[in-house]
N, C-alpha and C. Protein backbone atom coordinates (compact mmCIF):
# COMPACT_ATOMS: atom_id res chain seq x y z
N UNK A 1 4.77 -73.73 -33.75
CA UNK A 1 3.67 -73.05 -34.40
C UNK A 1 4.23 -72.31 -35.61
N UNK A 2 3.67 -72.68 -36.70
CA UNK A 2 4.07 -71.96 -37.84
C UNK A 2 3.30 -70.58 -38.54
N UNK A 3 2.21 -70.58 -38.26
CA UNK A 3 1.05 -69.55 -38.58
C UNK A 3 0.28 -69.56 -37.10
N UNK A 4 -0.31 -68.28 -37.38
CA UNK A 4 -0.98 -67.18 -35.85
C UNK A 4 -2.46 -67.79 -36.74
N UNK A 5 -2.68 -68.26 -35.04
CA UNK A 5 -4.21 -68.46 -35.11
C UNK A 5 -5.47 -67.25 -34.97
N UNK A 6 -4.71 -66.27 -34.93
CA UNK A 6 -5.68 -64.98 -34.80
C UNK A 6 -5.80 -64.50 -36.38
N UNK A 7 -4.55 -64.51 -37.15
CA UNK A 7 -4.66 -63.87 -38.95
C UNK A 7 -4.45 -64.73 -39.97
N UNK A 8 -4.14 -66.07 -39.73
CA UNK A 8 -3.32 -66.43 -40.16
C UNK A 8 -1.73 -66.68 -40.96
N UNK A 9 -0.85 -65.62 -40.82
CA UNK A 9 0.24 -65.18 -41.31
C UNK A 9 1.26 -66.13 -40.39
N UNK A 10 2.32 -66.03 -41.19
CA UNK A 10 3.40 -66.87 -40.60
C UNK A 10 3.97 -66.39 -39.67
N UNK A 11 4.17 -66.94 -38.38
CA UNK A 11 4.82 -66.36 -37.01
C UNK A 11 6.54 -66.74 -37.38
N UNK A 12 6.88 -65.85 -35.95
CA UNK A 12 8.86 -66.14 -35.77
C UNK A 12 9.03 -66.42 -34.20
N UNK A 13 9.72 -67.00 -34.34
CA UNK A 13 10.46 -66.94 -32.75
C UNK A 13 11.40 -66.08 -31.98
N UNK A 14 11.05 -65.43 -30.91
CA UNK A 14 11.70 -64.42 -30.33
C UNK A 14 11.29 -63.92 -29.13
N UNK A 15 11.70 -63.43 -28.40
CA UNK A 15 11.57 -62.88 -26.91
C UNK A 15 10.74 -62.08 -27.37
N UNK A 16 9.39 -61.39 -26.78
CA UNK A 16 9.01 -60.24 -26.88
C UNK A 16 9.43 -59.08 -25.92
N UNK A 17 9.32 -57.97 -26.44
CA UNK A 17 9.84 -57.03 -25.55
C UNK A 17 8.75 -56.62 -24.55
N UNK A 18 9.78 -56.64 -23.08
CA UNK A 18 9.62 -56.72 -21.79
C UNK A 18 9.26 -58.53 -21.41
N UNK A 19 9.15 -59.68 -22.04
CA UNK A 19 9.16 -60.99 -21.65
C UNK A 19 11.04 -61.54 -21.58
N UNK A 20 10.97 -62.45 -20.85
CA UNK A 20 11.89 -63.11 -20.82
C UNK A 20 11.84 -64.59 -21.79
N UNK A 21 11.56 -65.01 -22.16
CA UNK A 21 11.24 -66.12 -22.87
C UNK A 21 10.94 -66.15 -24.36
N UNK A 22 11.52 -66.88 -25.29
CA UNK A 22 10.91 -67.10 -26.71
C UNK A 22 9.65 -67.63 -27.11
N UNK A 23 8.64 -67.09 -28.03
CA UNK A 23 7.58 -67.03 -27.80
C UNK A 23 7.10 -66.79 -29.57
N UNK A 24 6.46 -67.28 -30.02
CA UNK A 24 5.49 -67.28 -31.26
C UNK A 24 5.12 -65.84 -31.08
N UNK A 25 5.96 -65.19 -32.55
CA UNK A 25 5.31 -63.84 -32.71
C UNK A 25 4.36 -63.59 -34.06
N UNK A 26 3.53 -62.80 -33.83
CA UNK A 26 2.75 -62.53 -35.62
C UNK A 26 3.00 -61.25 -35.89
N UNK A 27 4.14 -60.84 -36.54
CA UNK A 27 4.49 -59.34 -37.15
C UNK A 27 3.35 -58.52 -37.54
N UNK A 28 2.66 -59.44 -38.24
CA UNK A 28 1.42 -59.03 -38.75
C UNK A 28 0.18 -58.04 -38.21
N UNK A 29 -0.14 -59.22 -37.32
CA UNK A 29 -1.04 -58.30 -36.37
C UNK A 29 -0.80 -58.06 -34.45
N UNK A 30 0.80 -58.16 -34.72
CA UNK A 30 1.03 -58.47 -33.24
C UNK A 30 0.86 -59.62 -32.29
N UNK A 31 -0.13 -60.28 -32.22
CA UNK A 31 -0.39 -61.73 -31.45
C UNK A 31 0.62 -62.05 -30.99
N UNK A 32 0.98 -62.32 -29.63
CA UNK A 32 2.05 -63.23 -28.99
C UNK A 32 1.16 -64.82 -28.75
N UNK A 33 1.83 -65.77 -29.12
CA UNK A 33 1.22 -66.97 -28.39
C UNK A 33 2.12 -67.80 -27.57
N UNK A 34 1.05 -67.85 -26.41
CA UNK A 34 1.75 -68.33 -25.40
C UNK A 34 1.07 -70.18 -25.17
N UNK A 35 2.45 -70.53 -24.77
CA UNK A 35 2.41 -72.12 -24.63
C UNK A 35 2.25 -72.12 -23.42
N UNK A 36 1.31 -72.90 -22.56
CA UNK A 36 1.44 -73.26 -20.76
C UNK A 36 0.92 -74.24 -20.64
N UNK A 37 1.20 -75.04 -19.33
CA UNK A 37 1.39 -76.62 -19.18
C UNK A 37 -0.10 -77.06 -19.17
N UNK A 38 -0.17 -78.04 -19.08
CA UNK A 38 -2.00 -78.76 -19.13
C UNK A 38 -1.80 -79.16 -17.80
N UNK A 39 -3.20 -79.04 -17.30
CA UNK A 39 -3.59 -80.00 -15.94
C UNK A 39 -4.00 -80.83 -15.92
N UNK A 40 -3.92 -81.81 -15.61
CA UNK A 40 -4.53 -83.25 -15.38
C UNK A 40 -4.76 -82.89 -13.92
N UNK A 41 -6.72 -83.39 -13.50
CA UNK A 41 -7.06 -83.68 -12.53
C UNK A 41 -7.78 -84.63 -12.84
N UNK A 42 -7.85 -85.15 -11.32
CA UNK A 42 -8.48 -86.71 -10.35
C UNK A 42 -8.67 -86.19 -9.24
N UNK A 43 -8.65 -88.15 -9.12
CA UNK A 43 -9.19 -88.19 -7.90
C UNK A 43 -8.16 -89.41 -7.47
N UNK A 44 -7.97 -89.22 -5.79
CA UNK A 44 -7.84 -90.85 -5.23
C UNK A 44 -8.83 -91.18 -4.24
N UNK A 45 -9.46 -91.96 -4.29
CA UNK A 45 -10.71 -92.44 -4.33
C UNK A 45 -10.57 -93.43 -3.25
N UNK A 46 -10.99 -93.25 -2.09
CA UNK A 46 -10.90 -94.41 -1.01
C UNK A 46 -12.24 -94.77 -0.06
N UNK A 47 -12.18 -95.93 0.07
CA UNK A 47 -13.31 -97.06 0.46
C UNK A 47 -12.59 -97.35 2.09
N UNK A 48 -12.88 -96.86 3.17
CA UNK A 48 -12.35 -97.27 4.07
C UNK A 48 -10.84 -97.16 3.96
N UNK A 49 -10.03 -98.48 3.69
CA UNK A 49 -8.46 -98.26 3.27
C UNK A 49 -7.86 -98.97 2.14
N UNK A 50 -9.00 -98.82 1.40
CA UNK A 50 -9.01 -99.42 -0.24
C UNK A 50 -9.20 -98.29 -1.22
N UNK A 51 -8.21 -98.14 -2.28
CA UNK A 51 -7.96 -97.33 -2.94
C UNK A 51 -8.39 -97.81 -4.73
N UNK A 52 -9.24 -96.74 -5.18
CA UNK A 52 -10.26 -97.39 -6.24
C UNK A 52 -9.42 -96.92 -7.52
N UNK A 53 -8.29 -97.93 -8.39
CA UNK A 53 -7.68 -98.07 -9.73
C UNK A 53 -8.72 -98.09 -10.53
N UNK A 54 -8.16 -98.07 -12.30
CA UNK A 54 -8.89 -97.77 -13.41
C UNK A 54 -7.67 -98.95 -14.14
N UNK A 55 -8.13 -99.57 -14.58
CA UNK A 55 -7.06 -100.31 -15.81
C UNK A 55 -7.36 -99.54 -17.11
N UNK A 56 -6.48 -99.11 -17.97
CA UNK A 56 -6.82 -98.07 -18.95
C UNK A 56 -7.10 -98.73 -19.85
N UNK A 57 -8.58 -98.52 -20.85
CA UNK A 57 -8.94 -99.06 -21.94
C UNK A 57 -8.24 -98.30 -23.47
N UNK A 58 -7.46 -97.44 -22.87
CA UNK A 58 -6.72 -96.15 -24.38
C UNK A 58 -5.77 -96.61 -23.78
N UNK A 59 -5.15 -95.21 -25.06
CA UNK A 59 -3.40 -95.27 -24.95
C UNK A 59 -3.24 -94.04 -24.75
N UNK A 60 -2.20 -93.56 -23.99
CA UNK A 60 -0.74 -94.32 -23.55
C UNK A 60 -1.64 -95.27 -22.79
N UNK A 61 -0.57 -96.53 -22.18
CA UNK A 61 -0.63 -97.19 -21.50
C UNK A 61 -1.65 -98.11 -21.00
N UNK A 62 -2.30 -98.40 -22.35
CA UNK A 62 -3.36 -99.59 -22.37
C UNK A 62 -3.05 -100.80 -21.68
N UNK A 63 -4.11 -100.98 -20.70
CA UNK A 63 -3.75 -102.64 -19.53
C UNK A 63 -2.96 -101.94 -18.71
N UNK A 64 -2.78 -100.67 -18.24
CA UNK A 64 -1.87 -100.82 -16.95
C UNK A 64 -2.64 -99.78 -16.10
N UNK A 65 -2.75 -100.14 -14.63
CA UNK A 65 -3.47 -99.16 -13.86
C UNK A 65 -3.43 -97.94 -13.60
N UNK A 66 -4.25 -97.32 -13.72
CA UNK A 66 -4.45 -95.94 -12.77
C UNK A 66 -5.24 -95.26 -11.67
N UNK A 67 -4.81 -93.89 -11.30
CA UNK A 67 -6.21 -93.07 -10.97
C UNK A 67 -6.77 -92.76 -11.58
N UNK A 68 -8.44 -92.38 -11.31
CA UNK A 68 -9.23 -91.50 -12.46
C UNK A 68 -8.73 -90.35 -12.28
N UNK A 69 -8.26 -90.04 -13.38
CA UNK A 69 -7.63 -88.79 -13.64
C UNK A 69 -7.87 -88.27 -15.36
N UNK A 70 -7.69 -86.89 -16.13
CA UNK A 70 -7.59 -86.70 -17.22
C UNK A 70 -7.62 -84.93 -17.44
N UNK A 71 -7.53 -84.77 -18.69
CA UNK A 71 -6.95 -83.39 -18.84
C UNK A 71 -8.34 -82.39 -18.59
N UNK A 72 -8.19 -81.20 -18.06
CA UNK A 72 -9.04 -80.16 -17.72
C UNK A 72 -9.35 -79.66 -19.07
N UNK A 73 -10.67 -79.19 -18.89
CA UNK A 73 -11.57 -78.58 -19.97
C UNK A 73 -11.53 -77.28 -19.98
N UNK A 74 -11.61 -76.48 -20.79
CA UNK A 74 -11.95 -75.07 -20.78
C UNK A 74 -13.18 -74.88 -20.13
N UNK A 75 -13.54 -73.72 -19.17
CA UNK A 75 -14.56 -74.08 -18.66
C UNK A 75 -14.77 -74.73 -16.78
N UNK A 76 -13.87 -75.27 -16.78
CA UNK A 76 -14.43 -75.98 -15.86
C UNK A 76 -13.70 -75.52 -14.60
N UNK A 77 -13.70 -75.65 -13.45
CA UNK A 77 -12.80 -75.55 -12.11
C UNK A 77 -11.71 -76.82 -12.35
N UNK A 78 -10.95 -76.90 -10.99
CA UNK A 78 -10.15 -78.21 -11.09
C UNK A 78 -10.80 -79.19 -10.23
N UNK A 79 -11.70 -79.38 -9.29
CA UNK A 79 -12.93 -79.90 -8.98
C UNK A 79 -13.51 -80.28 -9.79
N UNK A 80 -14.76 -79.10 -10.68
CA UNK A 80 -15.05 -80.19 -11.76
C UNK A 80 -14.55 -81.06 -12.64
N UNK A 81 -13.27 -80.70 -12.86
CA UNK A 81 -12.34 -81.74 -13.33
C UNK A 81 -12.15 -83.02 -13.18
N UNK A 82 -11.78 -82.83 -11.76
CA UNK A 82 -11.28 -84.16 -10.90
C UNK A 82 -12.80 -84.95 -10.76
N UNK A 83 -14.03 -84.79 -10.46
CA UNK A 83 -15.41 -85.33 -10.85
C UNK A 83 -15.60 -85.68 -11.74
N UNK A 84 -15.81 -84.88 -13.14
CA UNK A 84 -16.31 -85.38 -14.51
C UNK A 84 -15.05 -86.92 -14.72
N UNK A 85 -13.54 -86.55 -14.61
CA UNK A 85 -12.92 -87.64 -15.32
C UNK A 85 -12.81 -88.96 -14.17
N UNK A 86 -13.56 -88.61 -12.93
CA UNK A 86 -13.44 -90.48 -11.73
C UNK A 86 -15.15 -90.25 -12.53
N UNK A 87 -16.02 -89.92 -12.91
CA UNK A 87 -16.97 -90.28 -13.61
C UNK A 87 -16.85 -91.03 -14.94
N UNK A 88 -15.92 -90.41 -15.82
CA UNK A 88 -16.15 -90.92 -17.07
C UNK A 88 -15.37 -91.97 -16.70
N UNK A 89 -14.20 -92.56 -15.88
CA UNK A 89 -13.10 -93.42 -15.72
C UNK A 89 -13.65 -94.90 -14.85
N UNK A 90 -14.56 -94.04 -14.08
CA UNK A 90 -14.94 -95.11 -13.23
C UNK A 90 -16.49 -94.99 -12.40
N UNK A 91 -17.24 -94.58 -13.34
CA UNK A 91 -18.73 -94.35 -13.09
C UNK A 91 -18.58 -94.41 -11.58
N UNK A 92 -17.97 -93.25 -10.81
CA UNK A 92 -18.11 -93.06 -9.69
C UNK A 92 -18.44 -91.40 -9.32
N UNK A 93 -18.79 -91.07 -8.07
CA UNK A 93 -19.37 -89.98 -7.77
C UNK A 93 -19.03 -89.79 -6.64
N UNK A 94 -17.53 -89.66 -6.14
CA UNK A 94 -17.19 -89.48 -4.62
C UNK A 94 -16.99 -87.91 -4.09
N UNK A 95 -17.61 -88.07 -2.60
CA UNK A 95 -17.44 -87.09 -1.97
C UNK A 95 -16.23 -86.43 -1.87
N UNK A 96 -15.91 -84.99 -2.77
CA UNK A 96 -14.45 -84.41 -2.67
C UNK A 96 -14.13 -84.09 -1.11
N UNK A 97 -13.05 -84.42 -0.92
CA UNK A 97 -12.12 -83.59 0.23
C UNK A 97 -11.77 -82.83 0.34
N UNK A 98 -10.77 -82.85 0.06
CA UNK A 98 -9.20 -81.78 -0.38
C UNK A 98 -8.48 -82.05 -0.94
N UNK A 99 -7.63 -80.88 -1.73
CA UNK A 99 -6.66 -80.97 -2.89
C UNK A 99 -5.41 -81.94 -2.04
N UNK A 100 -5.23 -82.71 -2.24
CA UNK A 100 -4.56 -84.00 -2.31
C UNK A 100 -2.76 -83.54 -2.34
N UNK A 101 -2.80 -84.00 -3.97
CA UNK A 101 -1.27 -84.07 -4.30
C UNK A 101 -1.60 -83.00 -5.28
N UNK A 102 -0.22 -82.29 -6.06
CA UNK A 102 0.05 -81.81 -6.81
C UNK A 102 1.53 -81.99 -7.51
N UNK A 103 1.19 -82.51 -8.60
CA UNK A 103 2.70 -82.85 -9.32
C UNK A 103 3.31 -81.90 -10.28
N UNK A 104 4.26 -81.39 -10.70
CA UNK A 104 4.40 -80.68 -11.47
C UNK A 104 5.59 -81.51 -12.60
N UNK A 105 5.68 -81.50 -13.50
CA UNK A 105 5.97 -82.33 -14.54
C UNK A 105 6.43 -81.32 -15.80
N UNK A 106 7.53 -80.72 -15.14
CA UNK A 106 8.14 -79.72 -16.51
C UNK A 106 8.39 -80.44 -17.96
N UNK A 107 8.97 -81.57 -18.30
CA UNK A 107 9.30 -81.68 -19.26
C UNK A 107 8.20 -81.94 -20.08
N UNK A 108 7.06 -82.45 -19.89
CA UNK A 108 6.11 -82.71 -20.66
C UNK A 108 5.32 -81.61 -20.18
N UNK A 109 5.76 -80.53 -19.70
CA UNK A 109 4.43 -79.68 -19.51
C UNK A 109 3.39 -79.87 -18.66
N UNK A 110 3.19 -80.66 -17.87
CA UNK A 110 1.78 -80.86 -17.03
C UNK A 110 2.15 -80.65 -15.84
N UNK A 111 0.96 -81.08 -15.34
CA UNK A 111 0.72 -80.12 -13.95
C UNK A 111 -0.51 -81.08 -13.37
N UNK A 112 -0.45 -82.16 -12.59
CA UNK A 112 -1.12 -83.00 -11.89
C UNK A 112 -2.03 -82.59 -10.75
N UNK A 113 -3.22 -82.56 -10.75
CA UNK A 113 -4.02 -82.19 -9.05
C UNK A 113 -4.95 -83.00 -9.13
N UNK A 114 -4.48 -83.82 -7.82
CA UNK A 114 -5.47 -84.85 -7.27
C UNK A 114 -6.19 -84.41 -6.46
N UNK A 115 -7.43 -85.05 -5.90
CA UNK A 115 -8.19 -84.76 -4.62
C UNK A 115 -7.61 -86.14 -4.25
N UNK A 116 -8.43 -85.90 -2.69
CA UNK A 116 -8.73 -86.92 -1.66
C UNK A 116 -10.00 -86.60 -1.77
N UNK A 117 -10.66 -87.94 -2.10
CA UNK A 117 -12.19 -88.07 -2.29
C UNK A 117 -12.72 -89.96 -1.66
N UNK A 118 -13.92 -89.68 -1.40
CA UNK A 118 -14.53 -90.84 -0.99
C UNK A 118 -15.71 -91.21 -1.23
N UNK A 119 -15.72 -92.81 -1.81
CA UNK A 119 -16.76 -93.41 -2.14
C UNK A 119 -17.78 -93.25 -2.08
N UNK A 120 -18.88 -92.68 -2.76
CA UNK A 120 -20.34 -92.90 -2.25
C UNK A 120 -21.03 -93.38 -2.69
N UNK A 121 -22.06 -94.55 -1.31
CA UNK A 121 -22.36 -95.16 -1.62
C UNK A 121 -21.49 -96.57 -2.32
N UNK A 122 -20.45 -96.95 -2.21
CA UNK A 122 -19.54 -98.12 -2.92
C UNK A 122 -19.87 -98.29 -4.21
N UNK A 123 -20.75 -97.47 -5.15
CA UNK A 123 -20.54 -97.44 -6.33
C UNK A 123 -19.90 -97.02 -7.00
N UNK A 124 -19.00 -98.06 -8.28
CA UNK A 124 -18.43 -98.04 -9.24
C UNK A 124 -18.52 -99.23 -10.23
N UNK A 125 -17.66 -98.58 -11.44
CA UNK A 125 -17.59 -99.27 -12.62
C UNK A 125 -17.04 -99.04 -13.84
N UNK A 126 -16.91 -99.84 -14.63
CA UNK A 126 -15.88 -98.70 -15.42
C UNK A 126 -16.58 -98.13 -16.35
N UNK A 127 -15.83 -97.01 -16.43
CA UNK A 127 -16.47 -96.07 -17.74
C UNK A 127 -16.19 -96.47 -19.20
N UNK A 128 -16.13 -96.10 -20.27
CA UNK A 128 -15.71 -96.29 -21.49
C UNK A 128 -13.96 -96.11 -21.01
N UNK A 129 -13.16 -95.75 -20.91
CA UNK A 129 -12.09 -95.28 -21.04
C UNK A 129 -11.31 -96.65 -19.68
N UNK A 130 -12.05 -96.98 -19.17
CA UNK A 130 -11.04 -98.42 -18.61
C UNK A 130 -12.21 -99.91 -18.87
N UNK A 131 -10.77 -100.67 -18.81
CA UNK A 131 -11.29 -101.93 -18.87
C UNK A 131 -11.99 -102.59 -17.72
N UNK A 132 -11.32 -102.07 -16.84
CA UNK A 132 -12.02 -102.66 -15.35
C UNK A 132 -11.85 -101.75 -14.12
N UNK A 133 -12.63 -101.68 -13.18
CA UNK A 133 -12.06 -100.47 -12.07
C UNK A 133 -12.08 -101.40 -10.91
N UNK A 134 -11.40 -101.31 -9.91
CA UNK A 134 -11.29 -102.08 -8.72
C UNK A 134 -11.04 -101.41 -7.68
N UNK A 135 -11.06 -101.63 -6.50
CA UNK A 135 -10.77 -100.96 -4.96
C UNK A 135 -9.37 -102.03 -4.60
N UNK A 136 -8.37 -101.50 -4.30
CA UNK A 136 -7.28 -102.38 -3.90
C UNK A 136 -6.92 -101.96 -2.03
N UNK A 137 -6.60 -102.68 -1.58
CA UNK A 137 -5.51 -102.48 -0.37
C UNK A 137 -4.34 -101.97 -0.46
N UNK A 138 -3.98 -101.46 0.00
CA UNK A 138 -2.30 -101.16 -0.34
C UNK A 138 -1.12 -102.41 -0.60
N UNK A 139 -1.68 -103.25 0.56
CA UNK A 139 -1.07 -104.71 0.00
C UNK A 139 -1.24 -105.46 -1.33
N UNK A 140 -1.81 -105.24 -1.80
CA UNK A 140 -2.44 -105.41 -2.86
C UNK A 140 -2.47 -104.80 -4.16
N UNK A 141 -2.07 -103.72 -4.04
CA UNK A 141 -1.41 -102.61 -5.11
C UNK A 141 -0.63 -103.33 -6.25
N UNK A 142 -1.31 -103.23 -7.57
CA UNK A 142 -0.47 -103.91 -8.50
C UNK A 142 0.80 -103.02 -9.21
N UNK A 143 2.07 -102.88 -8.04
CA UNK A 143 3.06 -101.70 -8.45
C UNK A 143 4.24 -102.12 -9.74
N UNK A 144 3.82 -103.22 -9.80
CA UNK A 144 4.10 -103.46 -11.21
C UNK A 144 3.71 -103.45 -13.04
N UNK A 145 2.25 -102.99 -12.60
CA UNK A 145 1.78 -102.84 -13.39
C UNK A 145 0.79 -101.12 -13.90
N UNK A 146 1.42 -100.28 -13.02
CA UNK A 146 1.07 -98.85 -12.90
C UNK A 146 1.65 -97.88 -13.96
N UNK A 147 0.87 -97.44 -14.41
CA UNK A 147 0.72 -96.52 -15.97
C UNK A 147 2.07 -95.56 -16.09
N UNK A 148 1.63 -94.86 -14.89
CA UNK A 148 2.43 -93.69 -14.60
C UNK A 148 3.28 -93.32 -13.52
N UNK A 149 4.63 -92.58 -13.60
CA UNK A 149 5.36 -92.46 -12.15
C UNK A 149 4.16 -91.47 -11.18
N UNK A 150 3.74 -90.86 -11.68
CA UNK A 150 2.69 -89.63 -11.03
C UNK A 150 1.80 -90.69 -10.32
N UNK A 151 1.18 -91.65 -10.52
CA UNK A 151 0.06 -92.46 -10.32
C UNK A 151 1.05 -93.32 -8.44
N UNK A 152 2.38 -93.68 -9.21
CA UNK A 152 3.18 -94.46 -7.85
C UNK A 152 3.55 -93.59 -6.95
N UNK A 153 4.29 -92.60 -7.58
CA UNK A 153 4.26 -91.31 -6.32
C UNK A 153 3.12 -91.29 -5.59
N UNK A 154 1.97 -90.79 -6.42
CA UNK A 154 0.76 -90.44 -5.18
C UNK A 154 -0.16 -91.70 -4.48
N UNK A 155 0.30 -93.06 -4.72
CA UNK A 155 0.05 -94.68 -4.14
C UNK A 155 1.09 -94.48 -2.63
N UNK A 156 2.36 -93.99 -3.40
CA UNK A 156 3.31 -94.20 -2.14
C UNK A 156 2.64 -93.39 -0.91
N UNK A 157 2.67 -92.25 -1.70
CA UNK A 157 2.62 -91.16 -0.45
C UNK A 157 1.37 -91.51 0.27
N UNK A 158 0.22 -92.04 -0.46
CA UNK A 158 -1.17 -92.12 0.14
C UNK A 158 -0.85 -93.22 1.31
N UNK A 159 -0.07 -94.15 1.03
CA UNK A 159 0.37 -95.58 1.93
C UNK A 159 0.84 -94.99 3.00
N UNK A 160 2.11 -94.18 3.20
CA UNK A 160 2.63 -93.61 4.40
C UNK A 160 1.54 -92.17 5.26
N UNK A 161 0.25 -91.92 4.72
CA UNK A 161 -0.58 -90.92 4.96
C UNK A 161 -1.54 -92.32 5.64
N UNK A 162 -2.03 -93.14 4.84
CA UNK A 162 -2.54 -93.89 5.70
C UNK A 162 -2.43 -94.87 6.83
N UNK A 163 -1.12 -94.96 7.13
CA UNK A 163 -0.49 -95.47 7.98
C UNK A 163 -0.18 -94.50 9.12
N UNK A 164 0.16 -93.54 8.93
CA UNK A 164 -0.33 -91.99 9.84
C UNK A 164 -1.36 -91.79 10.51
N UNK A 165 -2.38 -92.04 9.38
CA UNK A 165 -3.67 -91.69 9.91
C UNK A 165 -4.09 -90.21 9.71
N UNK A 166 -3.62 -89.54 9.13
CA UNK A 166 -3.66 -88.07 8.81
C UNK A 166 -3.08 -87.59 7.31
N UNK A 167 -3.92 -87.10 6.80
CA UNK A 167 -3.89 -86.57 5.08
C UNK A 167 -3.25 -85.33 5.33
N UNK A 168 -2.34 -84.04 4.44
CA UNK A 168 -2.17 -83.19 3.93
C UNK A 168 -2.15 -83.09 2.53
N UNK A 169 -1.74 -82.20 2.52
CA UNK A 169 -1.63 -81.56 0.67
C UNK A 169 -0.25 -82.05 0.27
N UNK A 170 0.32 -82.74 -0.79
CA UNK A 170 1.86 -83.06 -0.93
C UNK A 170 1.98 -82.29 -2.45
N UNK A 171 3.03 -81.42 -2.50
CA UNK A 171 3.67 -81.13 -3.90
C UNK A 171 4.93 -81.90 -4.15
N UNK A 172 5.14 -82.43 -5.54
CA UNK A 172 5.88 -83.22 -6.09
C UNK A 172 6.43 -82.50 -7.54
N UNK A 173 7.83 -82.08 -7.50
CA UNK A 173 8.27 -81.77 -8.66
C UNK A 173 8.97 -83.30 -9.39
N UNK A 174 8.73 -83.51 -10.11
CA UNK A 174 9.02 -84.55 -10.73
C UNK A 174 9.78 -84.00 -11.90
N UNK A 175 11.34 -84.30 -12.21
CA UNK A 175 12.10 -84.63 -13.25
C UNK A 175 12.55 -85.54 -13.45
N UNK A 176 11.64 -85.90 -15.03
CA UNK A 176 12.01 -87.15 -15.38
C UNK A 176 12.70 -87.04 -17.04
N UNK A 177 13.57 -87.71 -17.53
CA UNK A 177 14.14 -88.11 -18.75
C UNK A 177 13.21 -89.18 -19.41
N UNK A 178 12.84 -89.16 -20.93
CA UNK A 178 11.88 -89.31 -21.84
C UNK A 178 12.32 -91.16 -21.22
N UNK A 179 13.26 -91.80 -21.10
CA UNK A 179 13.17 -93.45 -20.95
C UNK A 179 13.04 -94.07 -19.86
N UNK A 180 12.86 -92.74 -18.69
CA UNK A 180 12.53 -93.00 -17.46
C UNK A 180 11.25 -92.66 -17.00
N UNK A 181 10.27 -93.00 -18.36
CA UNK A 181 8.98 -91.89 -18.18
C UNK A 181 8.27 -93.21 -17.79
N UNK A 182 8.65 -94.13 -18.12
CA UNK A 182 7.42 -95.81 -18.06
C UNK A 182 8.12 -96.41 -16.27
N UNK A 183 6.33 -96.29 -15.89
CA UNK A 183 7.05 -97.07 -14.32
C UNK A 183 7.97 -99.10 -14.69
């Protein structure tokens, strides 16, 4: 950040006093600005023991599958989150569960929360933002062709949860290096 969005004057970098961390200062009129990670919420979306992908019509990672998932709005809960984007992703409307997975993703800043949600009614379709949406089996899982490590992590874990027969909440710190970012 080069200029404060509160005066516009040119900011510096520096710890503020009593913070631990370097931080966008505005001499000017004081303003500290603070940087914090984005959330991406979804959904994983299940049909009996079929799990409902998005093939992505954007980029990153145009043609390769996902969850409906996408970044939180100002405004909204992480619920409505995880609803509006398996809506816009996959003209679906599933009954939420419970908070699912949670990934945390320091180097890029994000911060992943899925639900466990379910079909209603077996309607879907894709939204503007994928090319096609489908319900897969786990056998069936195209793990070669999956967008994101966040997306295979929470495939894996859902596979050994459904083979259980019993869901919890899973947190996942994920460190990854920028050429180990593509599944």
């Amino acid at each position: 950040m080069n200029f404060c969005s509160n005066c516009g004057e040119a900011t510096i970098r520096r710890v503020p006093e009593g913070d631990n961390r370097p931080r966008d200062l505005c001499e000017q009129c004081g303003m500290i600005h603070y940087q914090n990670p984005k959330i991406i919420a979804g959904c994983v979306v299940l049909e009996q023991d079929k799990v409902l992908l998005c093939r992505r019509a954007i980029e990153p990672r145009y043609g390769l599958w996902t969850l409906p998932a996408g970044f939180m709005e100002n405004g909204e809960t992480v619920a409505q989150a995880a609803l509006r984007e398996t809506w816009e992703e996959a003209r679906a409307t599933p009954d939420l569960d419970q908070l699912y997975v949670v990934t945390s993703i320091p180097r890029i800043s994000q911060v992943y929360m899925l639900y466990l949600a379910y079909l209603n009614r077996g309607q879907y379709s894709s939204g503007p933002e994928s090319l096609e949406t489908r319900l897969f089996s786990m056998d069936n899982i195209p793990w070669d062709e999956l967008a994101f490590h966040t997306v295979r992590d929470t495939l894996i874990q859902l596979n050994r949860d459904l083979e259980r027969g019993s869901f919890s909440l899973h947190c996942i710190d994920r460190e990854e290096t920028p050429t180990s970012a593509r599944v």
